[in-house]
N, C-alpha and C. Protein backbone atom coordinates (compact mmCIF):
# COMPACT_ATOMS: atom_id res chain seq x y z
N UNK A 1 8.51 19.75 -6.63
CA UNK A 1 7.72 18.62 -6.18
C UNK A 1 7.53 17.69 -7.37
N UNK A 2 7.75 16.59 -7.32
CA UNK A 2 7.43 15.45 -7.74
C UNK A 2 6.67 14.97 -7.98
N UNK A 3 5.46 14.39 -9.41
CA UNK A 3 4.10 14.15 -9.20
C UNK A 3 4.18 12.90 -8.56
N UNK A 4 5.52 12.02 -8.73
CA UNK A 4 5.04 10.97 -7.94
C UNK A 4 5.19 10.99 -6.32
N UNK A 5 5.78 11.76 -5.44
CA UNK A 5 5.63 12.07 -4.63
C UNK A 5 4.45 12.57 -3.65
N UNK A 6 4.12 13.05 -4.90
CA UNK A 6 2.18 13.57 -4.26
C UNK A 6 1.49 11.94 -3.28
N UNK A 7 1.26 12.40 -2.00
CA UNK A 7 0.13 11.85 -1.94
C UNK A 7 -1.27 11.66 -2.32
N UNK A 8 -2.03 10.63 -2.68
CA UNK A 8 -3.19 11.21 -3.23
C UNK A 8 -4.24 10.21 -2.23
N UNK A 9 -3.64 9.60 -1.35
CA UNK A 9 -4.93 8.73 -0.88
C UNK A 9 -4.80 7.09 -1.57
N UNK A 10 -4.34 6.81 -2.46
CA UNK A 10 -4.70 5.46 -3.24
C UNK A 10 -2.93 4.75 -2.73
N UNK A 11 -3.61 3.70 -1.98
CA UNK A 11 -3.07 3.24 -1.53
C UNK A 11 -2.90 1.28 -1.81
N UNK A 12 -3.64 1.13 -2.52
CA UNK A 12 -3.62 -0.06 -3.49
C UNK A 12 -4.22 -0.01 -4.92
N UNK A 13 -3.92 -1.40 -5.36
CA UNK A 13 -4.42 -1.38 -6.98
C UNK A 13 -6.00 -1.55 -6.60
N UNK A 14 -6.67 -1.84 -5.79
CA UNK A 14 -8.02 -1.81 -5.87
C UNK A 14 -8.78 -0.58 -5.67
N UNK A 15 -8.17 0.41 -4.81
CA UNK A 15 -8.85 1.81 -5.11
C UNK A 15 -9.00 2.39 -6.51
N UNK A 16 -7.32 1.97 -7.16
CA UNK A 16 -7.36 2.45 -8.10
C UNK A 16 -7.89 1.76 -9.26
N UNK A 17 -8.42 0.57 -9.19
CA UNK A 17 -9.81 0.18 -10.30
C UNK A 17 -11.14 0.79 -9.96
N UNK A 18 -11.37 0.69 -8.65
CA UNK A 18 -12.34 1.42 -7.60
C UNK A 18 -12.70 2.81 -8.69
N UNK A 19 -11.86 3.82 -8.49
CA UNK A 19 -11.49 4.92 -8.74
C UNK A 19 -12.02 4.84 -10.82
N UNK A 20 -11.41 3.98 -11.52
CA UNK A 20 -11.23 3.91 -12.78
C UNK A 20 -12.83 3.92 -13.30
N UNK A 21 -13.71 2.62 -12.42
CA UNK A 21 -15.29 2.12 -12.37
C UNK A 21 -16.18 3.12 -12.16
N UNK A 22 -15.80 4.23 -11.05
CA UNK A 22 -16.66 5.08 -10.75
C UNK A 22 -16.48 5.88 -11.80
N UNK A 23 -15.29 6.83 -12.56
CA UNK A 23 -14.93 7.65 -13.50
C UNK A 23 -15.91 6.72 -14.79
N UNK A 24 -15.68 6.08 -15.63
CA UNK A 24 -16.41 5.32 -16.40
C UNK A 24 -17.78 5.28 -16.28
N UNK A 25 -18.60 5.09 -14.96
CA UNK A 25 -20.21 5.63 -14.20
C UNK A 25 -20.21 6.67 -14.52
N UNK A 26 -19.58 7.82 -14.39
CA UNK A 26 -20.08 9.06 -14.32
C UNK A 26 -19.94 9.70 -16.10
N UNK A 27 -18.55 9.44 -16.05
CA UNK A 27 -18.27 9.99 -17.55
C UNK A 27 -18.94 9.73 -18.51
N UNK A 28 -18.77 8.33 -18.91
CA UNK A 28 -19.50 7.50 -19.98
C UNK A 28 -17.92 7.12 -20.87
N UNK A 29 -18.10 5.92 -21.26
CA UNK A 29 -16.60 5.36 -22.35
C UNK A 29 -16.73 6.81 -23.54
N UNK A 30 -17.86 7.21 -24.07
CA UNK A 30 -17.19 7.92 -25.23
C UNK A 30 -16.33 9.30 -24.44
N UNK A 31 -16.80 10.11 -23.41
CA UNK A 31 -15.72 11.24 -22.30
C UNK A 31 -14.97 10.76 -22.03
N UNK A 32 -14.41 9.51 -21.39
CA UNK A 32 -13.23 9.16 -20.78
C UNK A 32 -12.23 9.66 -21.34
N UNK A 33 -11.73 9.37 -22.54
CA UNK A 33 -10.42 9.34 -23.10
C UNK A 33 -10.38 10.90 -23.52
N UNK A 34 -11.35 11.98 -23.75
CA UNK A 34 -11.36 13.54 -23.47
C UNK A 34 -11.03 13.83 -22.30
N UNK A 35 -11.59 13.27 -20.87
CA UNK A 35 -11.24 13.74 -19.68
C UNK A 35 -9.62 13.02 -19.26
N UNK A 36 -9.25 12.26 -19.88
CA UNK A 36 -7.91 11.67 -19.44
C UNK A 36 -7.35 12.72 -20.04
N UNK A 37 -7.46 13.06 -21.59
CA UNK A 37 -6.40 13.94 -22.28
C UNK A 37 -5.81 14.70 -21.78
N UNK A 38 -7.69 15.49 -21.14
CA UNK A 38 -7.27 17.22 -20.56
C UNK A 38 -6.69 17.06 -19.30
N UNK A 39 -7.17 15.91 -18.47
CA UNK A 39 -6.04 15.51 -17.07
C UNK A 39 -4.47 15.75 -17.46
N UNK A 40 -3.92 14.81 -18.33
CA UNK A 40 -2.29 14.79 -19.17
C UNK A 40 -2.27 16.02 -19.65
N UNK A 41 -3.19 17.00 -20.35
CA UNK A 41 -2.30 18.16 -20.91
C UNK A 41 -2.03 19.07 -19.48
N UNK A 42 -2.98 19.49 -18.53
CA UNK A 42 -3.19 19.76 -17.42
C UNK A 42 -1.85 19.37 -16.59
N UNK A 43 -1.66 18.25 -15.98
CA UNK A 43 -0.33 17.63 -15.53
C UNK A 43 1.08 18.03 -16.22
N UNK A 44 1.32 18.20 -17.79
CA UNK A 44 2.20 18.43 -18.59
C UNK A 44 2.46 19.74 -18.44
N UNK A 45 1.48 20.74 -18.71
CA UNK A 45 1.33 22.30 -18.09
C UNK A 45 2.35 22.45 -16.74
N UNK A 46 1.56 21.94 -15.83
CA UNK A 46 2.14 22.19 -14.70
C UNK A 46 3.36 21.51 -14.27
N UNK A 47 3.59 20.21 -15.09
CA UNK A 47 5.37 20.43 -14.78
C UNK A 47 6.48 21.20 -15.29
N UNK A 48 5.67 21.81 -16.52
CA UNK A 48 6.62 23.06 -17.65
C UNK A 48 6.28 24.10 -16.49
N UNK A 49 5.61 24.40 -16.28
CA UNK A 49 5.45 25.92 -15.62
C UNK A 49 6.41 25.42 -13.89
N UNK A 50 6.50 24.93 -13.54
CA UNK A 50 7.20 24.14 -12.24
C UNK A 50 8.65 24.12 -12.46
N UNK A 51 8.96 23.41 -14.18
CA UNK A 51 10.34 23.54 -14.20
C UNK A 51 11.13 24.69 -14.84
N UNK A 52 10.33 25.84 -15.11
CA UNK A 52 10.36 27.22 -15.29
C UNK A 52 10.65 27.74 -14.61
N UNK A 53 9.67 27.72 -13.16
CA UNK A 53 9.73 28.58 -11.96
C UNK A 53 11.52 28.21 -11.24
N UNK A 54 11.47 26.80 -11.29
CA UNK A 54 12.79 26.34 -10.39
C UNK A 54 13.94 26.77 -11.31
N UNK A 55 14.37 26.99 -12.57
CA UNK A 55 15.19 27.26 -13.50
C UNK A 55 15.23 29.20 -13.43
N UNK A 56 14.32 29.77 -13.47
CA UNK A 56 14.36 30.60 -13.08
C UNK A 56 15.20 31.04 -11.30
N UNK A 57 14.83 30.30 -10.31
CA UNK A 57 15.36 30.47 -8.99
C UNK A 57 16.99 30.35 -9.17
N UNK A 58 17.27 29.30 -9.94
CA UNK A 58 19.13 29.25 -9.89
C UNK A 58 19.60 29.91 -10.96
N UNK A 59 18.78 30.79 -11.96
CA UNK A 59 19.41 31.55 -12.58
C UNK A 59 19.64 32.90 -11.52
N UNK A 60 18.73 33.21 -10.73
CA UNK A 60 18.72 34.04 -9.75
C UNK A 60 19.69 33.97 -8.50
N UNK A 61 19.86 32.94 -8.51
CA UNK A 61 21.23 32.61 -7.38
C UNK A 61 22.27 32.58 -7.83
N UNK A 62 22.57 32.26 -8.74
CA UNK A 62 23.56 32.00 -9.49
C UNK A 62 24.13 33.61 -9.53
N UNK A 63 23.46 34.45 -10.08
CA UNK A 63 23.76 35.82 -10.55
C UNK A 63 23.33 37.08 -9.38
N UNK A 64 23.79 36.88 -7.99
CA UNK A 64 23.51 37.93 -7.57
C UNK A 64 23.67 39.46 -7.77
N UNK A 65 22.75 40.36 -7.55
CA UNK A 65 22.78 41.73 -7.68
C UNK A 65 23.56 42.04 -6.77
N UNK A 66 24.70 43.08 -6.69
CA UNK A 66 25.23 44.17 -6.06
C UNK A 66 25.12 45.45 -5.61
């Protein structure tokens, strides 16, 4: 799966300032750029572990047992 494929609901650029205004309310400017990080290392994680799992599957097809 594709992160850009994900649906997420945001369906214009105004949710997604919408979305940016409320994060900034809650967080505060000095958290933001901590909670973005751990979002990106988080996201980065899970496409290594994703393109592991699928690299693993065609090494497995590739080499059937007898």
């Amino acid at each position: 799966m594709n992160i850009t494929s994900l649906n997420l609901g945001i369906t214009s650029p105004t949710s997604l300032i919408l979305i940016c205004i409320v994060a900034l309310i809650i967080f505060g400017p000095k958290k933001l750029p901590q909670f973005g990080r751990a979002i990106g290392n988080t996201i980065r994680e899970l496409r290594q572990a994703t393109e592991k799992d699928t690299s693993d599957i065609d090494e497995t097809d590739s080499n059937p047992k007898r």
